[in-house]
C-alpha atoms as a PDB file:
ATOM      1  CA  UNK A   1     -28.412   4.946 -11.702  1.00  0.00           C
ATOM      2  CA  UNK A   2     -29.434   7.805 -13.919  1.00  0.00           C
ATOM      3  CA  UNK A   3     -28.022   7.746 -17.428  1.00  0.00           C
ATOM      4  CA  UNK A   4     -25.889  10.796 -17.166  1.00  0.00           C
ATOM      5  CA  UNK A   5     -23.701   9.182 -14.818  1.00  0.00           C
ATOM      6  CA  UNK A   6     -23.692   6.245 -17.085  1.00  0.00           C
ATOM      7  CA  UNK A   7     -22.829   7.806 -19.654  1.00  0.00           C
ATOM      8  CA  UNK A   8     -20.046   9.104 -17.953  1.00  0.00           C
ATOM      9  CA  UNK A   9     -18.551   5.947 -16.857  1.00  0.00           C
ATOM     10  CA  UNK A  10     -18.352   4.966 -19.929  1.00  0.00           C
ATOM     11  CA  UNK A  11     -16.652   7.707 -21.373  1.00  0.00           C
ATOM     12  CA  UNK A  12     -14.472   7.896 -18.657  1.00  0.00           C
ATOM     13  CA  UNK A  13     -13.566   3.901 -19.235  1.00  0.00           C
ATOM     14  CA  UNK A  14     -12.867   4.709 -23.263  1.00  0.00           C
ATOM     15  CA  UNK A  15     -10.753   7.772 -21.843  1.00  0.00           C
ATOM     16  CA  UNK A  16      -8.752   4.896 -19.295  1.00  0.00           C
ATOM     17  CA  UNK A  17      -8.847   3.088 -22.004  1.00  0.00           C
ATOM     18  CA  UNK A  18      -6.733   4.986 -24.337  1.00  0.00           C
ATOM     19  CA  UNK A  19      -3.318   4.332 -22.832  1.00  0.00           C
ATOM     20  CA  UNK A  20      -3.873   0.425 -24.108  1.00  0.00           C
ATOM     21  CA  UNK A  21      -4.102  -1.609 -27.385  1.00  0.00           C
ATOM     22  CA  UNK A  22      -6.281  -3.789 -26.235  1.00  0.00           C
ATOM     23  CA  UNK A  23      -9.968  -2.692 -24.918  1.00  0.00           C
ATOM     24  CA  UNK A  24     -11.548  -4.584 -22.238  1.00  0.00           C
ATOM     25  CA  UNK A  25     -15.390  -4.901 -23.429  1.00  0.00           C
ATOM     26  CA  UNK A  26     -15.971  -5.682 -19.440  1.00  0.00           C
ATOM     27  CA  UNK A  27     -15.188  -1.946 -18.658  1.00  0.00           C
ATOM     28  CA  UNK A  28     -18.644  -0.927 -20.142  1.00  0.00           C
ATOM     29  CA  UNK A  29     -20.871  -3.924 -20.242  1.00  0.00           C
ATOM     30  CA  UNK A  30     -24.507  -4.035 -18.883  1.00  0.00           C
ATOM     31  CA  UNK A  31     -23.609  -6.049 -16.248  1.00  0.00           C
ATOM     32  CA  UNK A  32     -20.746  -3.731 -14.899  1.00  0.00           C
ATOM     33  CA  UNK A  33     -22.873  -0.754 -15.561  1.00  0.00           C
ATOM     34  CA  UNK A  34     -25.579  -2.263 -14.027  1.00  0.00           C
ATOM     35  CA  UNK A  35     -28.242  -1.676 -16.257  1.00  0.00           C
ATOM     36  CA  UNK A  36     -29.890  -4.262 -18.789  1.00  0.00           C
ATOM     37  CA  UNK A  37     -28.534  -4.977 -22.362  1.00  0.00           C
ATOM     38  CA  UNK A  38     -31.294  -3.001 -23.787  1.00  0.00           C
ATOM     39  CA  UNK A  39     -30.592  -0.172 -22.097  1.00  0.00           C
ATOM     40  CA  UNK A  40     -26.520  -0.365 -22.799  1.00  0.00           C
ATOM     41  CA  UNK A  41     -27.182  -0.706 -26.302  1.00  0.00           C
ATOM     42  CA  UNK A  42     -29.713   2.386 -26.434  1.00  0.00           C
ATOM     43  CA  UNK A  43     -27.082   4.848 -24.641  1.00  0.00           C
ATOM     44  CA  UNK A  44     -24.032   3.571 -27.096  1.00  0.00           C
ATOM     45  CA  UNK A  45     -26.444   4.281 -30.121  1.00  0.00           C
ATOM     46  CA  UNK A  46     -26.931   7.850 -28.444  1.00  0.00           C
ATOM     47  CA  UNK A  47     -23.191   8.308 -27.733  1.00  0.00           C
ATOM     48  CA  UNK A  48     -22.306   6.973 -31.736  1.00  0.00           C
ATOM     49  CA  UNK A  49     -25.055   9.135 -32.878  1.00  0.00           C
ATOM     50  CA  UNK A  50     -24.232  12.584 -30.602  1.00  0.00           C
ATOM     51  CA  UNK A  51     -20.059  11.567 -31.820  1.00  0.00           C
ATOM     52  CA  UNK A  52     -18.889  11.231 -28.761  1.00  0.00           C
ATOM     53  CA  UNK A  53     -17.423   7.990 -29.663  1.00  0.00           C
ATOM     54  CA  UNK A  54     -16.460   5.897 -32.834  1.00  0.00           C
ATOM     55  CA  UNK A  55     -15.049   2.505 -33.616  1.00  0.00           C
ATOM     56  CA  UNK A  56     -18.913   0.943 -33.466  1.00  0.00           C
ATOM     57  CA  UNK A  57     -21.976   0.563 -35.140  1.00  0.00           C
ATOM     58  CA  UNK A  58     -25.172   0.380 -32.890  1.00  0.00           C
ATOM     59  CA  UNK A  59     -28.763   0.266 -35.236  1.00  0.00           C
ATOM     60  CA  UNK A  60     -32.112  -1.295 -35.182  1.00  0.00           C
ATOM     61  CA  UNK A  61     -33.798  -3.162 -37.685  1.00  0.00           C
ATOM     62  CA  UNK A  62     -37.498  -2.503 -38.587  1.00  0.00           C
ATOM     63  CA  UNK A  63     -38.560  -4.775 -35.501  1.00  0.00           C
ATOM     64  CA  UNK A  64     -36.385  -2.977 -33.060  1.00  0.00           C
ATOM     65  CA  UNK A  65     -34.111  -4.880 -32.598  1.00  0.00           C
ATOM     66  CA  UNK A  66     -30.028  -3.981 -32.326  1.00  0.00           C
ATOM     67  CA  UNK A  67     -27.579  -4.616 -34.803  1.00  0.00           C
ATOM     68  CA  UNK A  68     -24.289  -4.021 -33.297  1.00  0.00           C
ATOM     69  CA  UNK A  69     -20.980  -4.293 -35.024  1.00  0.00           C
ATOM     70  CA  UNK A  70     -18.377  -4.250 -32.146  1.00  0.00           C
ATOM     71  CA  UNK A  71     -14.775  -2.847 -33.372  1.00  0.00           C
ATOM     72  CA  UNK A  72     -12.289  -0.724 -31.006  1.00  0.00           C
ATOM     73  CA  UNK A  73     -14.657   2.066 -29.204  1.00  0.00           C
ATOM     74  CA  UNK A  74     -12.600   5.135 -28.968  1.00  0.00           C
ATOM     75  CA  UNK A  75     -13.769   8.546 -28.048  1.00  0.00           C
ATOM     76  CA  UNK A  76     -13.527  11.204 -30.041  1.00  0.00           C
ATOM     77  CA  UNK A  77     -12.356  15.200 -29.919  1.00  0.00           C
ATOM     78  CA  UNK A  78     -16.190  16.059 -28.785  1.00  0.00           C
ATOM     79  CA  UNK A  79     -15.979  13.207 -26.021  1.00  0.00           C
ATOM     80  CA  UNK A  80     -13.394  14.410 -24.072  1.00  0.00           C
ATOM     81  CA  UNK A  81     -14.652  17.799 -24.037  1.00  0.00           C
ATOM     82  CA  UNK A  82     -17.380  16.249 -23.125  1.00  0.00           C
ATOM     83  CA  UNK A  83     -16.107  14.531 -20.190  1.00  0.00           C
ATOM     84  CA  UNK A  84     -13.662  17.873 -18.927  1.00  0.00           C
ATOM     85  CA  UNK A  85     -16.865  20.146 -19.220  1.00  0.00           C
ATOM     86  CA  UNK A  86     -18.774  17.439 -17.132  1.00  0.00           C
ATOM     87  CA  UNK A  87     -15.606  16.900 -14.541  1.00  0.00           C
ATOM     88  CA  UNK A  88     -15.948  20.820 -14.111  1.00  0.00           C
ATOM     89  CA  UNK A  89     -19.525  20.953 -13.663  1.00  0.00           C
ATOM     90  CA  UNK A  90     -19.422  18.225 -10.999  1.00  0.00           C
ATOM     91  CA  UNK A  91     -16.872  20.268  -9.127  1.00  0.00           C
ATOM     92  CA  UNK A  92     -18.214  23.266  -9.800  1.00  0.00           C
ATOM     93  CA  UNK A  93     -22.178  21.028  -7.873  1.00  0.00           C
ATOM     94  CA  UNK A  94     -19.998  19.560  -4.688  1.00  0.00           C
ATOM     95  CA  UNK A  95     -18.152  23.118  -4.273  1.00  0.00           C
ATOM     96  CA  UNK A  96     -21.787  25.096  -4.354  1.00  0.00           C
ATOM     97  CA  UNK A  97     -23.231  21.988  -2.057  1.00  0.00           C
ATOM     98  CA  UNK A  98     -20.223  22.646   0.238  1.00  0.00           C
ATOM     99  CA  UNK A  99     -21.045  26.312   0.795  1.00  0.00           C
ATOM    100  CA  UNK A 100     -24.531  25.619   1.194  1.00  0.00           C
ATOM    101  CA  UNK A 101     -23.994  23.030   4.107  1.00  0.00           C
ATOM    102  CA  UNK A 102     -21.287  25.180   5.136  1.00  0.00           C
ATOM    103  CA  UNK A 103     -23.869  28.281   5.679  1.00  0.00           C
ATOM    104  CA  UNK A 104     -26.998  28.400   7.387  1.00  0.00           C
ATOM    105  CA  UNK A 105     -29.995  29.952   6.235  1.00  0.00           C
ATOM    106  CA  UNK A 106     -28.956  28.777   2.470  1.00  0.00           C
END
């Protein structure tokens, strides 16, 4: 799986998740993703970093190593647009794919 589309799962789980005190950690772990730990931790350090969410700390130490301080992931203002601009370009891909099936000679 490519990490846009992980990336989108989880932001679209945070975005479910919203309607709920309580946040399932299951919705975005490695295993559900499936992709390794390493890999999780890398893209939430992205997403923290880029401010597309909040509520956790992902770092490394000088060996590499993650340092994660779990609290309530949330997304913020940025992630949602985020996830509506990518909704609309998806559409915006299966419509174009549609017409080119759809016509021959494309």
């Amino acid at each position: 799986m490519d990490n846009v589309r992980i990336i989108y799962r989880i932001l679209k789980a945070l975005e479910a998740s919203m309607d709920s005190e309580e946040f399932d950690e299951r919705m975005i772990s490695a295993e559900t993703l499936g992709i390794s730990q390493y890999r999780l931790y890398s893209i939430l350090r992205m997403l923290v970093k880029a401010e597309l969410i909040e509520g956790i700390a992902v770092d490394t130490d000088a060996t590499g190593n993650f340092l994660i301080s779990k609290g309530r992931p949330r997304l913020t203002l940025q992630g949602l647009e985020y996830l509506n601009e990518n909704s609309m370009m998806q559409r915006a891909m299966r419509m174009a794919k549609g017409i080119k099936d759809s016509v021959p000679g494309l």
